[in-house]
Protein backbone atom coordinates (compact mmCIF):
# COMPACT_ATOMS: atom_id res chain seq x y z
CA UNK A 1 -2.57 -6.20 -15.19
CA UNK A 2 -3.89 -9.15 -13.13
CA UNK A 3 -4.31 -8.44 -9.67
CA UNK A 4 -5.05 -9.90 -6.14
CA UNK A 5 -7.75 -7.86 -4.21
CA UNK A 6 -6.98 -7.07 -0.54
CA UNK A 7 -10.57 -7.53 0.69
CA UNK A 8 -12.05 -6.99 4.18
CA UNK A 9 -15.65 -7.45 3.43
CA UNK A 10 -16.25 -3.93 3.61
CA UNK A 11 -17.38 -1.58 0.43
CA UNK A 12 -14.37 -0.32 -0.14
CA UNK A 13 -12.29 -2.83 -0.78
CA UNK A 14 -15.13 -4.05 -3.01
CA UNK A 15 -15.24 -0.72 -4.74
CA UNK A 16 -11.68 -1.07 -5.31
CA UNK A 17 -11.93 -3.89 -6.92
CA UNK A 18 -14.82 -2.52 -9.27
CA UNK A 19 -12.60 0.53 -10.17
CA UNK A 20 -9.77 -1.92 -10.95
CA UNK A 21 -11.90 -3.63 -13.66
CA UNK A 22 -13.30 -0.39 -15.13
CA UNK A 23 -9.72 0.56 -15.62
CA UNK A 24 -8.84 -2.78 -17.75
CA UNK A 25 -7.04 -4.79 -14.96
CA UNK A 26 -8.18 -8.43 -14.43
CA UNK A 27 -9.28 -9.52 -10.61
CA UNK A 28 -7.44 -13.26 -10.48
CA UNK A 29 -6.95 -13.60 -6.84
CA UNK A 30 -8.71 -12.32 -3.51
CA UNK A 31 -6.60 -11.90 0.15
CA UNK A 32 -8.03 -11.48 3.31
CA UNK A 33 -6.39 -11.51 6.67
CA UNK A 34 -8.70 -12.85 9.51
CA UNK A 35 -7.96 -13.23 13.48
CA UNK A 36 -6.25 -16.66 14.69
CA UNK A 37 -9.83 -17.26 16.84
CA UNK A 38 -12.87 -17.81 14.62
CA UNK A 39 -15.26 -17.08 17.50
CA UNK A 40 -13.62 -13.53 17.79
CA UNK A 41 -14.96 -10.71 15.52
CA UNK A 42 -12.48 -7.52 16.00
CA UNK A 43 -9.12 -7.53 16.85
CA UNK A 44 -6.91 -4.07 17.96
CA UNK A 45 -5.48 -3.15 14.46
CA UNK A 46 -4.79 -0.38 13.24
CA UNK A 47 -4.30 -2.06 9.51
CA UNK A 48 -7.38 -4.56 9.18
CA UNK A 49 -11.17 -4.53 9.46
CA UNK A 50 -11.62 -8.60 10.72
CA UNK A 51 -16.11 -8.05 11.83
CA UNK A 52 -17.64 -10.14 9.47
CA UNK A 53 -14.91 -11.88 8.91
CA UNK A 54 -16.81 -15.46 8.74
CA UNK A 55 -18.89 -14.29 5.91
CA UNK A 56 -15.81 -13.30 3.75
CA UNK A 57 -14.86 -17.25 2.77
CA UNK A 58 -18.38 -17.23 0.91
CA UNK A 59 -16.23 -14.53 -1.38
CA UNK A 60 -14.89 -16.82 -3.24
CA UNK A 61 -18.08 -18.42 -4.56
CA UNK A 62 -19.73 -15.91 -5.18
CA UNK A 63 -16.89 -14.25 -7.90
CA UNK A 64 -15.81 -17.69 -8.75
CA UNK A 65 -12.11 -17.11 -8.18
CA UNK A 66 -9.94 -18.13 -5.72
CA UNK A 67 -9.56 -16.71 -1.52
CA UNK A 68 -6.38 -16.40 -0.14
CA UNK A 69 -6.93 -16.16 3.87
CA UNK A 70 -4.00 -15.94 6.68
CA UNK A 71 -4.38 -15.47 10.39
CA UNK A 72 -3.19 -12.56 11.92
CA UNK A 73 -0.33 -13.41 13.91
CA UNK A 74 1.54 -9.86 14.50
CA UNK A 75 0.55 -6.84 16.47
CA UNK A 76 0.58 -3.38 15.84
CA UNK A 77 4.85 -2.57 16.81
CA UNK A 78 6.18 -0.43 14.25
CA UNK A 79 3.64 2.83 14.84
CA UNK A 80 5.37 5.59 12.90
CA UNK A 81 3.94 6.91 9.71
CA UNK A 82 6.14 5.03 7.71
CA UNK A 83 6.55 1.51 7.56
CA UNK A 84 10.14 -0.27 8.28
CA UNK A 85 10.34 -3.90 8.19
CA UNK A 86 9.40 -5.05 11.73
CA UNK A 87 9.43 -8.80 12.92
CA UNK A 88 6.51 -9.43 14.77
CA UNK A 89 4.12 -6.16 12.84
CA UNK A 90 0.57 -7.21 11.74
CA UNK A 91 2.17 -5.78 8.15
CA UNK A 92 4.38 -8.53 7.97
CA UNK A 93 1.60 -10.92 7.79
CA UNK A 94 0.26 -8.81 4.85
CA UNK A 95 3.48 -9.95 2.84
CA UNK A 96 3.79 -13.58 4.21
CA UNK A 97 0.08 -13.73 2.75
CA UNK A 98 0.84 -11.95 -0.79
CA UNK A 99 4.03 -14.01 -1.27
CA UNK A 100 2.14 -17.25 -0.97
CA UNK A 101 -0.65 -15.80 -3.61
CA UNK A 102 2.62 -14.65 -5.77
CA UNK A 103 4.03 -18.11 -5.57
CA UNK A 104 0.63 -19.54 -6.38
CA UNK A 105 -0.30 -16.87 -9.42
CA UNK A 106 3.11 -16.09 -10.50
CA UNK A 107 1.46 -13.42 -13.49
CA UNK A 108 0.12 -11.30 -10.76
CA UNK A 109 1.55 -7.84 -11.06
CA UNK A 110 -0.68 -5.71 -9.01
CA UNK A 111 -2.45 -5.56 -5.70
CA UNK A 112 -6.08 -3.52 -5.19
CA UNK A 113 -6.85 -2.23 -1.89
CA UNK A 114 -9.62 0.13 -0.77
CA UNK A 115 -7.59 3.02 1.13
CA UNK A 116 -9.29 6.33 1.08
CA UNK A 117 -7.79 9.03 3.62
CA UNK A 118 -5.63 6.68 5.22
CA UNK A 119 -1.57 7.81 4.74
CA UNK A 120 -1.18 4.82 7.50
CA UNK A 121 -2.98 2.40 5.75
CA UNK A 122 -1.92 2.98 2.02
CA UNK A 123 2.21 3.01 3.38
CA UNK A 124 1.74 -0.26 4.60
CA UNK A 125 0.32 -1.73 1.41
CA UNK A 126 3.03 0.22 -0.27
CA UNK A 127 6.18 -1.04 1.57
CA UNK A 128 4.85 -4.57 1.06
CA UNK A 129 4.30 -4.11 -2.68
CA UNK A 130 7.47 -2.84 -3.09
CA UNK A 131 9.43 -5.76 -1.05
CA UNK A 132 7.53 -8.14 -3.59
CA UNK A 133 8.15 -5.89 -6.74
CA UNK A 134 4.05 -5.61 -7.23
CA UNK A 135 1.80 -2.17 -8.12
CA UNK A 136 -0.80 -0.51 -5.68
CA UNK A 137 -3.51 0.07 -6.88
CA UNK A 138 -5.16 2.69 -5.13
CA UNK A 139 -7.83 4.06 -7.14
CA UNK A 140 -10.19 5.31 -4.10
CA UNK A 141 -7.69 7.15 -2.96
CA UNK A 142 -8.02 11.02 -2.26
CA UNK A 143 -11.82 11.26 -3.29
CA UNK A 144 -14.39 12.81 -2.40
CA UNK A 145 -16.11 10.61 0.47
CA UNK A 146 -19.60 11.89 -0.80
CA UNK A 147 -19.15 11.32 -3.91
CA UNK A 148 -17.36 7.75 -3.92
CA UNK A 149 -20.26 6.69 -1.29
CA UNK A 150 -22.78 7.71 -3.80
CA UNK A 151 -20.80 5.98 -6.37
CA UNK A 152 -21.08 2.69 -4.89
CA UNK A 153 -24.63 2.89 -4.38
CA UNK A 154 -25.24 3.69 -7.82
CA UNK A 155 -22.91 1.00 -9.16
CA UNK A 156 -25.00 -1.46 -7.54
CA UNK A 157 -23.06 -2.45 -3.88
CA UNK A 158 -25.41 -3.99 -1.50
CA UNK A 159 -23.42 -3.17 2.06
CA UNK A 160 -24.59 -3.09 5.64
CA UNK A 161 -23.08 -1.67 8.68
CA UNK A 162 -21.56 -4.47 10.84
CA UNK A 163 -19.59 -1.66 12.98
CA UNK A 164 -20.89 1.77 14.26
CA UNK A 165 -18.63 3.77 16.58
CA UNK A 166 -19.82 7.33 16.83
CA UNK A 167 -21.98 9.61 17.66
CA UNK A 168 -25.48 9.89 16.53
CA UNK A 169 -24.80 6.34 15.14
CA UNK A 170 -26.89 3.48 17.45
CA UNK A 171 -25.73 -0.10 17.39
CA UNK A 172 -29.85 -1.53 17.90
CA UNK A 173 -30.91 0.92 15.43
CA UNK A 174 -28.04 1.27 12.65
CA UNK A 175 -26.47 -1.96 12.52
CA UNK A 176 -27.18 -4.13 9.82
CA UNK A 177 -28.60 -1.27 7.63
CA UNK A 178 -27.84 -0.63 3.95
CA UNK A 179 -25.21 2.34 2.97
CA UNK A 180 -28.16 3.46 0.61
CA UNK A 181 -30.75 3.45 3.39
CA UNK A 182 -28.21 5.55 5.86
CA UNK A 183 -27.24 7.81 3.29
CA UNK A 184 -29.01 10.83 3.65
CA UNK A 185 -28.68 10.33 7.78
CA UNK A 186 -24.48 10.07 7.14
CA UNK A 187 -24.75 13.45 5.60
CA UNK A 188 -26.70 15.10 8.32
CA UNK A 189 -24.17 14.25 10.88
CA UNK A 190 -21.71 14.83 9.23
CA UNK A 191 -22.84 18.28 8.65
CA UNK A 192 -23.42 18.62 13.01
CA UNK A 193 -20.93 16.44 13.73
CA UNK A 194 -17.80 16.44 10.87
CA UNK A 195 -18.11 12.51 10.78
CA UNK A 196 -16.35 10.80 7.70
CA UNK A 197 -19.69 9.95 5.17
CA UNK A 198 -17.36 6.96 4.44
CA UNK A 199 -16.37 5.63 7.66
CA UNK A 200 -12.61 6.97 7.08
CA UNK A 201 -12.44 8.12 10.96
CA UNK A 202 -13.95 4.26 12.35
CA UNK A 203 -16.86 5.70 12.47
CA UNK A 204 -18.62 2.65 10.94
CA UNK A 205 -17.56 -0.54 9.38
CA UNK A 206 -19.69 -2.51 6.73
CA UNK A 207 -19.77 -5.72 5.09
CA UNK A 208 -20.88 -6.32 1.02
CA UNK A 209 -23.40 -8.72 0.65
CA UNK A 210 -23.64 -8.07 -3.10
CA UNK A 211 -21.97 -6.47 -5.90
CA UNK A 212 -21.60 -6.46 -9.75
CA UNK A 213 -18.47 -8.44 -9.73
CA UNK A 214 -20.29 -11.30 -7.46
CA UNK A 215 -21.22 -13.05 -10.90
CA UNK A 216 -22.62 -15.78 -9.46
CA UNK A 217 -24.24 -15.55 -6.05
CA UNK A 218 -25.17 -12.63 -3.06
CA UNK A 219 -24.89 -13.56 0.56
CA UNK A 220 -27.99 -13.59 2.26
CA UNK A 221 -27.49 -12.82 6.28
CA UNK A 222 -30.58 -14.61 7.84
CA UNK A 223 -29.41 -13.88 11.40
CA UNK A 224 -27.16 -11.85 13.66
CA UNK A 225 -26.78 -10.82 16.80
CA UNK A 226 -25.91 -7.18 18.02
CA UNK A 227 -23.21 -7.16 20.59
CA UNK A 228 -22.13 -3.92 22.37
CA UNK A 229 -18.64 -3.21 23.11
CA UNK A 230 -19.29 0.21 24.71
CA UNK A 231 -22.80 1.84 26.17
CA UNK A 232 -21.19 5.50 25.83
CA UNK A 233 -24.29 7.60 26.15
CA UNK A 234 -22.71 9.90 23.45
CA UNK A 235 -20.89 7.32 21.09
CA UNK A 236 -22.08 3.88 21.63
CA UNK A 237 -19.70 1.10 20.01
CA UNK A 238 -21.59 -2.17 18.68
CA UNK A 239 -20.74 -4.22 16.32
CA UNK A 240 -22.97 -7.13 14.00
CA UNK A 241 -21.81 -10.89 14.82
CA UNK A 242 -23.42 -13.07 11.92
CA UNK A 243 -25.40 -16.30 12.72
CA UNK A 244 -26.69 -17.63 10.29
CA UNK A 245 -26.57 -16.85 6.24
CA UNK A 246 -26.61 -18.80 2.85
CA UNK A 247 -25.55 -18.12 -0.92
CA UNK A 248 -28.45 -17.24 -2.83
CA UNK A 249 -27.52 -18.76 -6.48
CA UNK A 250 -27.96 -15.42 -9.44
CA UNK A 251 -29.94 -16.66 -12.39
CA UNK A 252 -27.51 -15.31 -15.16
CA UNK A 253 -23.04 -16.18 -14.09
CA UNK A 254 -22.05 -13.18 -16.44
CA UNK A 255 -17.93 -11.99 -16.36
CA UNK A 256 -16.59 -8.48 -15.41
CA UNK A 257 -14.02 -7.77 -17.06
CA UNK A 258 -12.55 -11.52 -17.51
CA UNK A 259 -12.56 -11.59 -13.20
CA UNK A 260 -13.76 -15.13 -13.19
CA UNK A 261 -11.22 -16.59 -15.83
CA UNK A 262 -7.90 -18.11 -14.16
CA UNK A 263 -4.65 -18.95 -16.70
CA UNK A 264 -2.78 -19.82 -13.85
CA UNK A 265 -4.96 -22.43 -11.84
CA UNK A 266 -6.73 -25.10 -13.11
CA UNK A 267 -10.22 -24.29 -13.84
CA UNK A 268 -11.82 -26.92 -11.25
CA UNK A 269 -9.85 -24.41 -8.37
CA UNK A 270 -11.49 -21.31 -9.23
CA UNK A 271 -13.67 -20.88 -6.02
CA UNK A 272 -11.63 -22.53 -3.43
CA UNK A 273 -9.96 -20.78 -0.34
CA UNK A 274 -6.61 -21.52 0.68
CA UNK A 275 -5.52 -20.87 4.23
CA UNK A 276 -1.71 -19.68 4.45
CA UNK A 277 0.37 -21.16 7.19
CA UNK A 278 2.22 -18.45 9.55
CA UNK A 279 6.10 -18.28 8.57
CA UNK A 280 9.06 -16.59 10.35
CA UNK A 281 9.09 -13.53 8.59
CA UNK A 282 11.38 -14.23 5.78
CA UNK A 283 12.80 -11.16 3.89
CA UNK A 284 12.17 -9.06 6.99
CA UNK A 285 15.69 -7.88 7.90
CA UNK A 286 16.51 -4.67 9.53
CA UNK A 287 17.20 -2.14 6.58
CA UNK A 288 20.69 -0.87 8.21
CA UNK A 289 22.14 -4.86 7.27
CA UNK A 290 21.05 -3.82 4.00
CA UNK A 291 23.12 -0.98 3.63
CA UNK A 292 26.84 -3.07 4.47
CA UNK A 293 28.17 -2.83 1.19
CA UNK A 294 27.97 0.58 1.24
CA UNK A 295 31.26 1.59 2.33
CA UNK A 296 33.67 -0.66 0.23
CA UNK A 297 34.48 1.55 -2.41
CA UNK A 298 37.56 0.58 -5.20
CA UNK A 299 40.70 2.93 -3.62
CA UNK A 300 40.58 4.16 -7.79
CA UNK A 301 36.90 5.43 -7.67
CA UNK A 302 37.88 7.48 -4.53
CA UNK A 303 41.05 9.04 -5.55
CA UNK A 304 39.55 9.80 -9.03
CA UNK A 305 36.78 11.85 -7.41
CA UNK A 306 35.60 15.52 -7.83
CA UNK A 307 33.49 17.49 -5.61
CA UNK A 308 32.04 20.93 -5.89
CA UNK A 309 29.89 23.15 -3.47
CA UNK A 310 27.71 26.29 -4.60
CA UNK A 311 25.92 27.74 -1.28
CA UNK A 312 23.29 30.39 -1.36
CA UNK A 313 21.17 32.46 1.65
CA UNK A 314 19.20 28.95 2.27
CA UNK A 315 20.73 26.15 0.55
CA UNK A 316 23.53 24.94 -1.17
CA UNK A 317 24.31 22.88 -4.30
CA UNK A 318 26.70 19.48 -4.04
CA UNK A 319 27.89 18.21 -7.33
CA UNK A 320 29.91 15.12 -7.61
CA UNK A 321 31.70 13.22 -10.62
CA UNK A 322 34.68 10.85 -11.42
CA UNK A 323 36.72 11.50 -14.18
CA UNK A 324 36.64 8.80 -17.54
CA UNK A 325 39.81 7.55 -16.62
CA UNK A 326 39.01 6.27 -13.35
CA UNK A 327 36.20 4.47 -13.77
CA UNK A 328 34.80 1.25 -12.97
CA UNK A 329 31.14 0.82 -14.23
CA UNK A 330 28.08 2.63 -13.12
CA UNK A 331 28.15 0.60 -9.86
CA UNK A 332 31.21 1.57 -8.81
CA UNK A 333 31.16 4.91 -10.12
CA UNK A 334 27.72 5.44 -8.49
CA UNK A 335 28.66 4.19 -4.81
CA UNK A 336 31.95 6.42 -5.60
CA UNK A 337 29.90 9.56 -6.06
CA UNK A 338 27.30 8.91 -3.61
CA UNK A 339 30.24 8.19 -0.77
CA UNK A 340 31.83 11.13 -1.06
CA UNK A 341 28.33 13.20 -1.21
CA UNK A 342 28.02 11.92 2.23
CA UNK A 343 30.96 12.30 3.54
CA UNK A 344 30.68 16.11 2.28
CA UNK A 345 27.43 16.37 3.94
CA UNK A 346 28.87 14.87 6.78
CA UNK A 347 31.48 18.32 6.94
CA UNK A 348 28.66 20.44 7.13
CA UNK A 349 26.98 18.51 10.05
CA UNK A 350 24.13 17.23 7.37
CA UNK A 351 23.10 14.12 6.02
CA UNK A 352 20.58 13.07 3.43
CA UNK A 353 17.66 14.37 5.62
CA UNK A 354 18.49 17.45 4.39
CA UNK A 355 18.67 16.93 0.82
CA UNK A 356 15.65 18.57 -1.01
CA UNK A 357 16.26 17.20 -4.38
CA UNK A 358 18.68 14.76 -6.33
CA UNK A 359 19.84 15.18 -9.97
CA UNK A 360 20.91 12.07 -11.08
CA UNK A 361 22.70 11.51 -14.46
CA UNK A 362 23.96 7.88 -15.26
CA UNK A 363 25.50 7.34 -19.14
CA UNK A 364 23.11 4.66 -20.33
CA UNK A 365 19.16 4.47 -18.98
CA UNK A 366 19.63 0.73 -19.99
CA UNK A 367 21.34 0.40 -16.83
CA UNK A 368 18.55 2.37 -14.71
CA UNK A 369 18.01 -0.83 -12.76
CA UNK A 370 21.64 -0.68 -11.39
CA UNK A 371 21.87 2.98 -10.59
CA UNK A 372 18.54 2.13 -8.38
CA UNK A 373 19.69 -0.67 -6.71
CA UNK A 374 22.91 1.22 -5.18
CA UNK A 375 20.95 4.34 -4.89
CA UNK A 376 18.77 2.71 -2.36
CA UNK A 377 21.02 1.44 -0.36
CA UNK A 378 22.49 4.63 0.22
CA UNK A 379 19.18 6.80 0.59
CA UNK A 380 16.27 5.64 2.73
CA UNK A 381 13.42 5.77 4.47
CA UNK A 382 15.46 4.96 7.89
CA UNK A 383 18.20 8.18 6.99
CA UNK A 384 15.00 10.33 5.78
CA UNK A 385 12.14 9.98 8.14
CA UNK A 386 10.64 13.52 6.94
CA UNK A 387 10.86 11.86 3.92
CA UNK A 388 13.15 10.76 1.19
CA UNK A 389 14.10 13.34 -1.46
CA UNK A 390 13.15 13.94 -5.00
CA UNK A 391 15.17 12.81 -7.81
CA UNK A 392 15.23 13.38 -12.02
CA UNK A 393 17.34 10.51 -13.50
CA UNK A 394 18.52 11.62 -16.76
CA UNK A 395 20.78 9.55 -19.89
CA UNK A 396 23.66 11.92 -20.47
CA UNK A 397 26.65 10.66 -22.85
CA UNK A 398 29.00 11.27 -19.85
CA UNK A 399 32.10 9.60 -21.09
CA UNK A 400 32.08 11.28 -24.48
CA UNK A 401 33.23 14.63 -22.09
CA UNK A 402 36.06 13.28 -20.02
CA UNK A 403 33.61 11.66 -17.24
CA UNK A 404 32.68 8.43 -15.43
CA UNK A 405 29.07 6.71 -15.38
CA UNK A 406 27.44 8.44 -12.97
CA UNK A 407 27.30 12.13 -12.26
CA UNK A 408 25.57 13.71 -9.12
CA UNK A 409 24.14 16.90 -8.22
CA UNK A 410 22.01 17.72 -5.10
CA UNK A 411 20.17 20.60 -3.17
CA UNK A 412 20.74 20.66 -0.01
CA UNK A 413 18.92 22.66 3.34
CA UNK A 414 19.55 23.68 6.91
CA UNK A 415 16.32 23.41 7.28
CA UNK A 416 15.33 19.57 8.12
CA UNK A 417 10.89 20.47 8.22
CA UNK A 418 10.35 19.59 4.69
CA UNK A 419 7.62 18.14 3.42
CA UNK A 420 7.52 15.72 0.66
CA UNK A 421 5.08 13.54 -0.81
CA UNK A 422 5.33 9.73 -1.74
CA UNK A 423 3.01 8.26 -2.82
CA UNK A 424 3.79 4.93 -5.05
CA UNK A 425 0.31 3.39 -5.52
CA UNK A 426 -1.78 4.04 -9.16
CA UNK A 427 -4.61 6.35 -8.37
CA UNK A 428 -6.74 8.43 -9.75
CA UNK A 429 -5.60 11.38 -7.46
CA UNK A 430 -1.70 12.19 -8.47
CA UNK A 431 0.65 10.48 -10.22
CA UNK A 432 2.54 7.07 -9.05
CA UNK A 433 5.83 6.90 -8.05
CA UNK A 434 7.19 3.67 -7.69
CA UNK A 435 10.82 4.49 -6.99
CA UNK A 436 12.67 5.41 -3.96
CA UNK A 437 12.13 9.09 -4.63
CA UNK A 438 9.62 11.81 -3.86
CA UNK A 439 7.21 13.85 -6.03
């Protein structure tokens, strides 16, 4: 797949991008979010690393592929685990900046970023992937901190600490030093103090000065200045403000992986940065105007419909069809079936929070598409903040036995503290699953 980078200037979002290429995709674009003032190094955000940020437009030199940059505008308002659409959120920046590169590169499919640990982080890139129908990519995700630092240092990243924030970490001694020259010293405190080898707890923050996929030239930082944001005597916060640096030319402009070829822009604009200009935040509506449609249902769907209810000691089944004379395509048929589901739950004082698991069977997979589109607007994130619940979809010849389209059948609990997992970006850890439906 092609694929814009999310980049930060740290080594994991370069890492990412590494990854990406071993695994066949093609780097085409980079993104990078920045503050509105140039002169300041790190904003409050909970999403985006911005020290260093004046180095990163050199980026796009050194791979030889275009830099996508927008300034932060939001602020950190929507603070629950999952993401909703929020006018005003830092996140919504995120897609105004990814819709512009879409627009731009209209073959990108995918987008890399360099999450780790954080469940935060990696939702946020998720929910804005999804709104622009692109893949996460995700392939640090879940591993072994040790390991992937080791990784990078063997794979040839050249990354210095521009952040430290914790203890045993000094901003005059440890800032500005290599990952491979703090390596051994990461392990030691994590072992007496449990820090993140990584930096997944903000423990530090670093910026890549050089890397396999920088094909044609390394940053060289000729001077900085070490500013201290907090003299804690037990975790001192400083971070690295670059003065001064230059490009330092490689001898031998070799690809990885096609990343310096571009179908999509001319050749002569491989290199350049484009700054994206803030937008209102078009496409962000709240998710219950979404859902309107939901209760006009054809008067024939309803009176056609057939319900059944198995309970046990701690759950119960609901199963829900429409007979093959009354129906009216798997639209109608679906929103039928799904309707009266929730008006059922709705009897027992439920709703889909406390629906474990959905069996969905629709007459022709061609038509999966459909079936998805109404399912989500019945089933969300919004109606299932513990999660939203899994679902098989299975092609059953339903109108060869008497039936409509669609045909529904779901587990239901009492009990609303499950636990579900979602994740939807391509890893190397579990599985993807890039519809509105739990593992």
């Amino acid at each position: 797949m092609k694929v814009v980078a999310l980049v930060s200037g740290g080594k994991d979002s370069c890492y990412a991008m590494m990854k990406c290429v071993q695994y066949g995709h093609q780097i085409v674009a980079l993104a990078n979010l920045m503050p509105v003032d140039d002169a300041v190094d790190e904003l409050d955000s909970y999403m985006y690393q911005t020290v260093g940020h004046q180095i990163i437009v050199s980026y796009a030199k050194c791979m030889g592929i275009p830099l996508f940059r927008k300034r932060i505008q939001g602020s950190t308002r929507h603070q629950k685990l999952s993401y909703k659409m929020t006018p005003g959120d830092e996140v919504e920046d995120m897609y105004e900046l990814l819709k512009e590169v879409k627009k731009k590169i209209p073959s990108i499919e995918a987008v890399s970023s360099g999450a780790i640990a954080s469940d935060y982080q990696r939702l946020r890139v998720e929910s804005v992937c999804s709104r622009l129908g692109l893949v996460s990519l995700a392939y640090l995700w879940k591993q072994d901190q040790s390991m992937l630092l080791q990784e990078m240092i063997d794979n040839g990243i050249l990354a210095i600490t521009v952040k430290v924030a914790a203890m045993g970490l000094n901003p005059e001694k440890h800032l500005g030093k290599d990952i491979s020259f703090l390596y051994s010293y990461l392990h030691k405190l994590k072992e007496l103090y449990g820090i993140n080898v990584c930096g997944e707890g903000g423990e530090y923050e670093t910026l890549t000065l050089d890397c396999p996929l920088f094909v044609h030239a390394r940053i060289v930082l000729e001077e900085f200045q070490v500013i201290l944001h907090s003299s804690d005597s037990i975790a001192p916060v400083g971070i690295l403000h670059p003065l001064a640096f230059h490009l330092e030319t490689k001898a031998e402009s070799v690809s990885v992986g096609g990343c310096d070829k571009m179908n999509d822009l001319h050749h002569e604009n491989t290199g350049l940065v484009y700054e994206v200009q803030a937008e209102n935040s078009e496409g962000c509506v709240d998710a219950k105007e979404s859902v309107a449609d939901v209760t006009v249902l054809t008067k024939a769907a309803d009176d056609g419909l057939q319900i059944s209810t198995k309970k046990e000691d701690l759950a119960f089944s609901v199963s829900c069809w429409l007979g093959a004379s009354e129906s009216s395509g798997l639209q109608d048929d679906l929103k039928g079936v799904l309707r009266k589901i929730e008006a059922e739950l709705s009897g027992h004082n439920l709703d889909w929070r406390n629906v474990l698991y959905v069996h969905l069977y629709i007459s022709d997979m061609n038509e999966f598409a459909v079936a998805n589109d109404t399912y989500v607007k019945f089933i969300t994130q919004e109606k299932c903040p513990s999660g939203v619940p899994s679902r098989s979809t299975v092609e059953l010849p339903l109108p060869h036995v008497g039936l409509g389209k669609a045909y529904i059948e779901v587990l239901v609990t009492k009990n609303e503290e499950k636990r579900v997992l979602h994740v939807q970006s391509i890893s190397c850890w579990a599985p993807s699953c890039i519809g509105p439906y739990s593992q």
